[in-house]
Every structure is written in structure tokens, then in C-alpha cells.
C-alpha atoms as a PDB file:
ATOM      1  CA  UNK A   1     109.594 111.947  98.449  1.00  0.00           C
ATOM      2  CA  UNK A   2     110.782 114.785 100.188  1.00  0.00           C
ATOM      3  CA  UNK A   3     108.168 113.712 103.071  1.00  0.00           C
ATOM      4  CA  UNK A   4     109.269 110.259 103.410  1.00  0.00           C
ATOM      5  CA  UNK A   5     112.611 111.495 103.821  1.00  0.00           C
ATOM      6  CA  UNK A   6     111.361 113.841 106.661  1.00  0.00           C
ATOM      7  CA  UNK A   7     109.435 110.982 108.326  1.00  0.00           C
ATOM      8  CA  UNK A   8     112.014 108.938 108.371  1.00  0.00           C
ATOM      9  CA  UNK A   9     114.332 111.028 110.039  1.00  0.00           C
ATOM     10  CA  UNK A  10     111.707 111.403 112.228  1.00  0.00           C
ATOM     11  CA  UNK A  11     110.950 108.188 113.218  1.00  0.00           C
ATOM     12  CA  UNK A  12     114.903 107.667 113.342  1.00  0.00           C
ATOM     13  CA  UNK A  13     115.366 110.157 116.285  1.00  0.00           C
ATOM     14  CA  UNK A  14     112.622 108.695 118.065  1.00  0.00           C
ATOM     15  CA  UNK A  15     113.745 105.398 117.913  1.00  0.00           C
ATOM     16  CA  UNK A  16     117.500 106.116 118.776  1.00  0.00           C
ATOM     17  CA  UNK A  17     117.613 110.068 119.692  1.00  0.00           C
ATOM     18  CA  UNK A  18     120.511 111.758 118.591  1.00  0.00           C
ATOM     19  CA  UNK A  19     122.874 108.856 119.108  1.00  0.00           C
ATOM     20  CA  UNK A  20     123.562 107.141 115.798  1.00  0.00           C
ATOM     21  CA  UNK A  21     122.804 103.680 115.570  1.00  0.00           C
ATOM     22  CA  UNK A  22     124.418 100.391 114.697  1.00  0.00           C
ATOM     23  CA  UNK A  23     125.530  99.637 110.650  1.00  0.00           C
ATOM     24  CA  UNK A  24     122.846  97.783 110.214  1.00  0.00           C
ATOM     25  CA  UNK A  25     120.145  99.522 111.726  1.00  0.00           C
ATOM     26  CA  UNK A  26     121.469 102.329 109.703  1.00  0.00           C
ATOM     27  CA  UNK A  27     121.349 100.250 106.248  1.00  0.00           C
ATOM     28  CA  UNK A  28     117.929  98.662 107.367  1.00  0.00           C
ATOM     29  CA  UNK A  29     116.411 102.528 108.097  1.00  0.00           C
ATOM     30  CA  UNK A  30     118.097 103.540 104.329  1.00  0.00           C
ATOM     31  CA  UNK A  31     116.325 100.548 102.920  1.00  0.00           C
ATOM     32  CA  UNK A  32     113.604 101.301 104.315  1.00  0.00           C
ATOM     33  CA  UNK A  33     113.256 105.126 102.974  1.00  0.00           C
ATOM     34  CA  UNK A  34     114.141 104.000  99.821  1.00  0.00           C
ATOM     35  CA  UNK A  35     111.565 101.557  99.618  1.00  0.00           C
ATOM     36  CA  UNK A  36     109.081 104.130 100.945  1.00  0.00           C
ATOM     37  CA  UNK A  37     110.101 106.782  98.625  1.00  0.00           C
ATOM     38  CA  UNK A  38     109.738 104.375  95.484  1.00  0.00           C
ATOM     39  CA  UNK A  39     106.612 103.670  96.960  1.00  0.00           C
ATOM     40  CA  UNK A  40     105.677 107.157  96.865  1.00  0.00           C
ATOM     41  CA  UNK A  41     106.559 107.916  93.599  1.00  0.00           C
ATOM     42  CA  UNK A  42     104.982 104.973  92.315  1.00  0.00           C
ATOM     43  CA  UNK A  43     101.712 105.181  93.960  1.00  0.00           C
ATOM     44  CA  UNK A  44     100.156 107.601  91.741  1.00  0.00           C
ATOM     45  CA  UNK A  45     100.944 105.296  88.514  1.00  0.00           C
ATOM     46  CA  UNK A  46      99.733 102.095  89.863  1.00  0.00           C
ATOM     47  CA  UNK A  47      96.269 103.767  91.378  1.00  0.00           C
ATOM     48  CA  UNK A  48      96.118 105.187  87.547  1.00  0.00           C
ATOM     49  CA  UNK A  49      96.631 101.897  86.242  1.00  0.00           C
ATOM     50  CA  UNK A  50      93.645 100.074  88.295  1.00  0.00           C
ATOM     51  CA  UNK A  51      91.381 102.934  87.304  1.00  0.00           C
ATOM     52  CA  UNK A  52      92.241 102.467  83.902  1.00  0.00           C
ATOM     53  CA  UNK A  53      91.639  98.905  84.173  1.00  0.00           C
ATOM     54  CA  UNK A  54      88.464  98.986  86.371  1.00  0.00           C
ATOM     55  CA  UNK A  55      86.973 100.924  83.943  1.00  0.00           C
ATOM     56  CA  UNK A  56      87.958  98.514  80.974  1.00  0.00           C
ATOM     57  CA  UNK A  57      86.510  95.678  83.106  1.00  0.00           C
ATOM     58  CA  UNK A  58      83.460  97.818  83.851  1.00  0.00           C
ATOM     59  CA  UNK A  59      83.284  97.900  79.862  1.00  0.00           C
ATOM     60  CA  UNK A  60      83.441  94.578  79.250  1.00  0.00           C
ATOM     61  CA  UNK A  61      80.921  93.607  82.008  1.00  0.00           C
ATOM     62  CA  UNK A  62      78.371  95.804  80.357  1.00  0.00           C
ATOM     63  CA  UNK A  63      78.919  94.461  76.901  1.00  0.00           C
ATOM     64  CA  UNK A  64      78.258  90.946  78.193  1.00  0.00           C
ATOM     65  CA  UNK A  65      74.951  92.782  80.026  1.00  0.00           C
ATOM     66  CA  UNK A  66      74.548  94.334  76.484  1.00  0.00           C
ATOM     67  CA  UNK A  67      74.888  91.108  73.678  1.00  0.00           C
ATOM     68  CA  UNK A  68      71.820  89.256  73.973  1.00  0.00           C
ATOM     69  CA  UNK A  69      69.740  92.637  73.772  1.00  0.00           C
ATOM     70  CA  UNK A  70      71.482  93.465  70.584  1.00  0.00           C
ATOM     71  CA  UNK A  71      71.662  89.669  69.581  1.00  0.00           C
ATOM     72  CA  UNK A  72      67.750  89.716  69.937  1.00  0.00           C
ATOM     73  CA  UNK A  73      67.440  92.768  68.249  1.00  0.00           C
ATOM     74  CA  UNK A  74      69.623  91.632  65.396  1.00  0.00           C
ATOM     75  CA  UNK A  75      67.712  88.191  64.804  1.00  0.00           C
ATOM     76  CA  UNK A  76      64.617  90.470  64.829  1.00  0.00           C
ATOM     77  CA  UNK A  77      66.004  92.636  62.120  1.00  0.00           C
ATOM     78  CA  UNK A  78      67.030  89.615  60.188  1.00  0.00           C
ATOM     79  CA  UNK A  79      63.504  87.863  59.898  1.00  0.00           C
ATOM     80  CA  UNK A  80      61.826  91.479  59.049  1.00  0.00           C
ATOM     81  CA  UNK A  81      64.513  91.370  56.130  1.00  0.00           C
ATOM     82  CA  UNK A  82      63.702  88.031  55.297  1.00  0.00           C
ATOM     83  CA  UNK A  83      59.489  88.486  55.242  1.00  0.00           C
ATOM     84  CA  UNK A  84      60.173  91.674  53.108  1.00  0.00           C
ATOM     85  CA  UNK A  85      62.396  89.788  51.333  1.00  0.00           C
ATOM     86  CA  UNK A  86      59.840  86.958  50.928  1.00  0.00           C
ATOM     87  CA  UNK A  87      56.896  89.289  50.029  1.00  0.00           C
ATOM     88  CA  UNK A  88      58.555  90.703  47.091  1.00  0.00           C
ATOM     89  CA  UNK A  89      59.668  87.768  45.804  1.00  0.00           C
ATOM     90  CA  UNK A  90      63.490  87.805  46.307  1.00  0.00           C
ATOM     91  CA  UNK A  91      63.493  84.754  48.425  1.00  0.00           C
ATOM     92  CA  UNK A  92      61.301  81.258  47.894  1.00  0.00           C
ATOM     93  CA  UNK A  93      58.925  80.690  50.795  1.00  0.00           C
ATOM     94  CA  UNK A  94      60.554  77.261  51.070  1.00  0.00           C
ATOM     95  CA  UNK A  95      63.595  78.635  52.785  1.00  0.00           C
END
């Protein structure tokens, strides 16, 4: 925040020089650095915050990717329980 602060000043003497500027202008450039500071400070949190959710999309995608291998897989694994099943006589052919 401490930069900000320091840019702003900056950019506030070369805009006006060392003469101080109208109320508003003054309010306007305060507005701004706040703005710019919260900006700062926030920064970090939101860039956290898509990462964090990029990566839970990222997760989901490949679990979509990922279901019909495993749903294959599982039906696969069903009807190899269901012929042993079948062959030693726990289940009626008929089914």
C-alpha cells in the first residue's frame, strides 16, 4: 500500500506541481488512492480465490472426462459378478 501511496503522490505533483489543487481534485486523488490501495491489498486474495476455483473446475472437468470409463468399467464388473454368480448357481439363468 505503501507504493500506491508513493505513486500517487507522484502522479499528484506531476499533474499540479507543488501547487495544491482544487477540493475536489483533492477528494477525487484521495478516492482514488484509496481505491488503489484496497485494490492492492485485495489482489492477492482474489488471484487466490480463482486459483482455487480453476483448479476445482479443472476437477470437475476431468471427472466428467473420467465417468463413462469408470461407468464402463463398473457394468463390466457387474456382468463378471453376475456369470460367476450364474455358474455357481446363486442366480437362475432366466434373469
Amino acid at each position: 500500500m505503501l507504493t500506491v501511496d508513493i505513486v500517487c503522490f507522484t502522479v499528484r505533483i506531476a499533474i499540479y506541481g507543488f501547487t495544491p489543487p482544487s477540493g475536489a481534485l483533492e477528494v477525487f486523488l484521495i478516492i482514488a488512492m484509496l481505491i488503489m490501495s484496497f485494490a492492492a491489498y485485495l489482489l492477492p486474495m482474489i488471484l487466490e480465490r480463482v486459483r482455487e476455483r480453476n483448479e476445482e473446475i479443472n476437477g470437475i472437468n476431468y471427472a466428467r472426462e473420467a465417468r463413462p470409463k469408470l461407468n464402463d468399467k463398473m457394468n463390466a464388473l457387474q456382468k463378471e459378478k453376475e456369470e460367476y454368480l450364474k455358474e455357481f448357481g446363486q442366480i437362475d439363468a432366466s434373469q
